[in-house]
C-alpha atoms as a PDB file:
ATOM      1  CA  UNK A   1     -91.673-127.681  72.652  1.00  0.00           C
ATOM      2  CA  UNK A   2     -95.246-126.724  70.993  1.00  0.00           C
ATOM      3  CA  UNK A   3     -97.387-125.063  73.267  1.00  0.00           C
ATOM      4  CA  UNK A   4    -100.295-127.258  72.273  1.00  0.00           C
ATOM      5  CA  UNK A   5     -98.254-130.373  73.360  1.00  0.00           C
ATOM      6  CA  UNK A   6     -96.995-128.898  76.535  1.00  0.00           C
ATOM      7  CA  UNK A   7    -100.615-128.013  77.459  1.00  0.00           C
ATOM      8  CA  UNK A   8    -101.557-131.551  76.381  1.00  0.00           C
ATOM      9  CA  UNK A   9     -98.937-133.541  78.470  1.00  0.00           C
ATOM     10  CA  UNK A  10     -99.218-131.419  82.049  1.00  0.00           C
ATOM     11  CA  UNK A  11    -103.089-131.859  81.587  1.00  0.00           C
ATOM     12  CA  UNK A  12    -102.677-136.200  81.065  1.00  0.00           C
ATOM     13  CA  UNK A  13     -99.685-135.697  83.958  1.00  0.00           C
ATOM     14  CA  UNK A  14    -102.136-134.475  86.267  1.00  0.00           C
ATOM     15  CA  UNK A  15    -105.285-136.692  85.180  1.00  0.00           C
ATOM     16  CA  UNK A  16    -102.949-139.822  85.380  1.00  0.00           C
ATOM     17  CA  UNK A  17    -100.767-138.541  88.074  1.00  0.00           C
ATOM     18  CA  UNK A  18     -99.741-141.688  90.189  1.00  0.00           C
ATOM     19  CA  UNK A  19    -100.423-144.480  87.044  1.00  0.00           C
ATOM     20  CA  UNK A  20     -97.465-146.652  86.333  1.00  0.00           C
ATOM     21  CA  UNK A  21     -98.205-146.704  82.311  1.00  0.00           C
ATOM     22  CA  UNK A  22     -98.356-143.052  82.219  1.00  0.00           C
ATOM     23  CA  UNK A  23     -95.559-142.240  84.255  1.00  0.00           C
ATOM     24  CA  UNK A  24     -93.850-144.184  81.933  1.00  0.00           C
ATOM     25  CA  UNK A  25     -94.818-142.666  78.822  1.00  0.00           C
ATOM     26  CA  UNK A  26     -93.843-138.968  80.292  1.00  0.00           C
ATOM     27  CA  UNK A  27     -90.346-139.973  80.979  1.00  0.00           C
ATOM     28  CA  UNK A  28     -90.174-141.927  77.246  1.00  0.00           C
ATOM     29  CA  UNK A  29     -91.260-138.576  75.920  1.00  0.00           C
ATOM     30  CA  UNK A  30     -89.065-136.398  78.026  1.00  0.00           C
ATOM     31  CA  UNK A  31     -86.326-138.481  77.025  1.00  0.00           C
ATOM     32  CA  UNK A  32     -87.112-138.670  73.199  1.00  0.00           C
ATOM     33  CA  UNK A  33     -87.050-134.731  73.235  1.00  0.00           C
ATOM     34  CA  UNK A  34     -83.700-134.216  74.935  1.00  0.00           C
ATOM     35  CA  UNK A  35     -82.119-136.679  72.393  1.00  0.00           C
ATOM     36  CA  UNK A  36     -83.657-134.613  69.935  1.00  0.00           C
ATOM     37  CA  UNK A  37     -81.831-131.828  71.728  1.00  0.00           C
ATOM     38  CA  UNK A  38     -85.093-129.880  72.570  1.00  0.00           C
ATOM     39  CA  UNK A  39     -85.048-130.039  76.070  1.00  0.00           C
ATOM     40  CA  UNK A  40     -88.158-130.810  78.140  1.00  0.00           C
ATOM     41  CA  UNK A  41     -89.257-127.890  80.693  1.00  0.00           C
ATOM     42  CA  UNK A  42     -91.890-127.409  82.150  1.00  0.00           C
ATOM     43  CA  UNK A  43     -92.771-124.118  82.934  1.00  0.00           C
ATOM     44  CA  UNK A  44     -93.623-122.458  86.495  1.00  0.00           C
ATOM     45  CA  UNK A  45     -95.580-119.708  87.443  1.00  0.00           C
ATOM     46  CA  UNK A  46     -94.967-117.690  90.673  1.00  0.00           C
ATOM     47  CA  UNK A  47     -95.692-114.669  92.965  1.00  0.00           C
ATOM     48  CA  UNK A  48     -93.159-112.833  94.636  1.00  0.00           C
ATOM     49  CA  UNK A  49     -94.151-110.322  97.272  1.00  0.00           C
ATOM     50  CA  UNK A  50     -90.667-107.959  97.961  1.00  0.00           C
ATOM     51  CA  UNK A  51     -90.770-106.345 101.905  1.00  0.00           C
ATOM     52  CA  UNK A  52     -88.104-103.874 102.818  1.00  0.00           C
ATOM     53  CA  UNK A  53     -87.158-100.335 100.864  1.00  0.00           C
ATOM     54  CA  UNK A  54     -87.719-101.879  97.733  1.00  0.00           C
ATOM     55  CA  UNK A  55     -89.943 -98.786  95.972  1.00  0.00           C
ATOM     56  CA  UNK A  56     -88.331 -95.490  94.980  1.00  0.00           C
ATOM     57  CA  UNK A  57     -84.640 -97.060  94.436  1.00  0.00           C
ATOM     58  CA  UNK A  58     -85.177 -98.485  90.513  1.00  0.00           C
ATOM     59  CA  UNK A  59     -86.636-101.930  91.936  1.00  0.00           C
ATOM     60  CA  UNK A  60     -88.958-102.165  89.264  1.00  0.00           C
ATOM     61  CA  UNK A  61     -86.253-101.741  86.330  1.00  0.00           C
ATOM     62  CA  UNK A  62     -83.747-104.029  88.162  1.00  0.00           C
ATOM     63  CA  UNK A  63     -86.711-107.365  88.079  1.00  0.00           C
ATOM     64  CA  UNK A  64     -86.988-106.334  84.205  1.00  0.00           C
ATOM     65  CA  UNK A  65     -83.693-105.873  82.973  1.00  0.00           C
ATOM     66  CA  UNK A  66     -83.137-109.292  84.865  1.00  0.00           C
ATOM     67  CA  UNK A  67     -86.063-110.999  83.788  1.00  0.00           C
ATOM     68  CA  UNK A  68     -85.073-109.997  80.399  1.00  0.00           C
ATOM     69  CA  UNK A  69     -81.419-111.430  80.291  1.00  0.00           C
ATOM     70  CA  UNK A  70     -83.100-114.769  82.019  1.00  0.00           C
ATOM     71  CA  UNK A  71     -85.900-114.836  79.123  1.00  0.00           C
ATOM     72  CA  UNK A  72     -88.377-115.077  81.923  1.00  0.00           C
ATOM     73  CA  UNK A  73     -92.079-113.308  81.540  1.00  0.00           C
ATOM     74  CA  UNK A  74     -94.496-111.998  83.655  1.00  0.00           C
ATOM     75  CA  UNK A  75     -94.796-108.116  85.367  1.00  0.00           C
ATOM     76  CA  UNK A  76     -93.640-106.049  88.460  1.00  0.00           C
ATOM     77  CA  UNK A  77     -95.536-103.526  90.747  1.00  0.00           C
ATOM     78  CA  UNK A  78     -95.413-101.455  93.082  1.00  0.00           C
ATOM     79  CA  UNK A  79     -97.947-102.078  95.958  1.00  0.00           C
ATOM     80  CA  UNK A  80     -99.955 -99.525  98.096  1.00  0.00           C
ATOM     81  CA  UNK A  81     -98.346-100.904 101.102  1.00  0.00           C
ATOM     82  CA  UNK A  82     -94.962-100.036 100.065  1.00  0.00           C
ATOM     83  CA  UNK A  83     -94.138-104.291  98.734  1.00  0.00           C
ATOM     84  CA  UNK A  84     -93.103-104.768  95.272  1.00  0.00           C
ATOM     85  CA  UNK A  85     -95.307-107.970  93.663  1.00  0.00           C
ATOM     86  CA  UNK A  86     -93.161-109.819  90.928  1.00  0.00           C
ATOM     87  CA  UNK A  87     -95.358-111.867  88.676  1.00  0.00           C
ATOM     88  CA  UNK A  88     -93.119-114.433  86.506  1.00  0.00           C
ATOM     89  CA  UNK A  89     -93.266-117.436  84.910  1.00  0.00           C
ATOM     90  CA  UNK A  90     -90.094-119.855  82.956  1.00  0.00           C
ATOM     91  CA  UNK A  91     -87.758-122.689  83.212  1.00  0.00           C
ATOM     92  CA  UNK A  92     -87.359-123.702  86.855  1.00  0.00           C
ATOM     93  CA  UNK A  93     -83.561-123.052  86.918  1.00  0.00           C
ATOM     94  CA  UNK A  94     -83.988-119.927  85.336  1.00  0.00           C
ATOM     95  CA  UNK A  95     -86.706-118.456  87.829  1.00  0.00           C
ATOM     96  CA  UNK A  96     -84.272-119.498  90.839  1.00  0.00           C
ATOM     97  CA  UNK A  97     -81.414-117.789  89.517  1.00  0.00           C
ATOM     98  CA  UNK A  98     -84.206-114.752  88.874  1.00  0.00           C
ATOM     99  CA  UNK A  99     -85.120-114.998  92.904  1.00  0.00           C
ATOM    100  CA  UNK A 100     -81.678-114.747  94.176  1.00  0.00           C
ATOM    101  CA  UNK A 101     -81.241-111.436  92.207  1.00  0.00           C
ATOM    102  CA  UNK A 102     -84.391-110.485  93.693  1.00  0.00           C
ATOM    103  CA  UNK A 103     -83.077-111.168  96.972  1.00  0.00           C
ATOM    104  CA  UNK A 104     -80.211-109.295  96.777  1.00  0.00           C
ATOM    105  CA  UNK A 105     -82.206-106.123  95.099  1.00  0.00           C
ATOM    106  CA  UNK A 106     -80.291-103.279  93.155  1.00  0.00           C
ATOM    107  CA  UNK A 107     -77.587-101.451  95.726  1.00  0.00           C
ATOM    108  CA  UNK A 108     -80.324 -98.595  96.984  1.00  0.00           C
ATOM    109  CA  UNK A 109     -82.494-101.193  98.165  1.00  0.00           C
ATOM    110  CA  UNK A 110     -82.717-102.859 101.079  1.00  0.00           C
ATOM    111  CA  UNK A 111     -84.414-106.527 101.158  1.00  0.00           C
ATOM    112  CA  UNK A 112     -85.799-107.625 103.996  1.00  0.00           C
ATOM    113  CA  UNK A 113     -87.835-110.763 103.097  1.00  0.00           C
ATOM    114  CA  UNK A 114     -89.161-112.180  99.959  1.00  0.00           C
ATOM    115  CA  UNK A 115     -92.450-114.145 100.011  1.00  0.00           C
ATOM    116  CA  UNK A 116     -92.394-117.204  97.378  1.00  0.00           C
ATOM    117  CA  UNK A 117     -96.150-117.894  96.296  1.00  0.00           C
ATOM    118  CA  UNK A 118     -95.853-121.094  93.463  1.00  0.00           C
ATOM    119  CA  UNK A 119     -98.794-120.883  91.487  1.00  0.00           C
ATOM    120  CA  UNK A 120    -100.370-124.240  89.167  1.00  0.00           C
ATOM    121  CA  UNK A 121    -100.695-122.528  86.486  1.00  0.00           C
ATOM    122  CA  UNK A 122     -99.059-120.518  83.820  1.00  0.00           C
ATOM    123  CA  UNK A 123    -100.538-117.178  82.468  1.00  0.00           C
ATOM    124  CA  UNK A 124     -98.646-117.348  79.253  1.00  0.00           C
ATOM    125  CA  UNK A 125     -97.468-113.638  79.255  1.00  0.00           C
ATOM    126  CA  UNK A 126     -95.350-112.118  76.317  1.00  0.00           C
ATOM    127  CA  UNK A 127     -92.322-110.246  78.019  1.00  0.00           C
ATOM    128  CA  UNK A 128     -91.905-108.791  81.159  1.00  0.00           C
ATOM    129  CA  UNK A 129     -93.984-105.288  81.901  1.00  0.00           C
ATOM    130  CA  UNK A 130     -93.360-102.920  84.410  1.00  0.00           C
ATOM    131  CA  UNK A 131     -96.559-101.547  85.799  1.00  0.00           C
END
């Protein structure tokens, strides 16, 4: 979908949020764009805060090289307090598929707990950076 009409319908979703009339209208328009066979996402944006041995055992590469094959964007860190922060925004299904990987971690890392930070907005990145 065109980014300007993306931007346009989750900014008259949220204005309207609750009206019968434009609840209505989404869904017609959602519909008319999967029988065009463009499907209708919206977006997410979240934070991910990784706790466990997650730095020094290829964390970093393992979020990109699967944020790559999941076409999700955003960037991964490693944080003074020895965390990993995961930036990322995409398709809903896609970033839950991307947080289970995260959850297991590559095989030298150890997971311990994952903190899940949904965000209301989206930061419109262009691929996935390690920093």
């Amino acid at each position: 979908m065109n980014a300007g009409i993306h931007k346009t319908l989750e900014y008259c979703k949220d204005l309207f949020e609750g009206n019968d009339a434009t609840n209505d209208a989404y869904a017609s328009i959602r519909l008319a764009s999967t029988q065009l066979g463009k499907a209708f996402t919206m977006d997410k944006n979240i934070m991910l805060v990784v706790h466990g041995n997650v730095q020094g055992v290829s964390f970093r590469a393992f979020a990109k090289e699967n944020a790559d094959m999941l076409n999700i964007r955003g960037y991964v860190k490693n944080l003074k307090d020895g965390t990993v922060k995961i930036v990322v925004e995409g398709d809903d299904q896609k970033l839950q598929e991307f947080v289970e990987k995260i959850k297991a971690g590559p095989p030298e890392a150890k997971v311990d707990n994952v903190e899940i930070i949904e965000r209301n907005y989206i930061q419109n990145f262009h691929g996935f950076e390690v920093c």
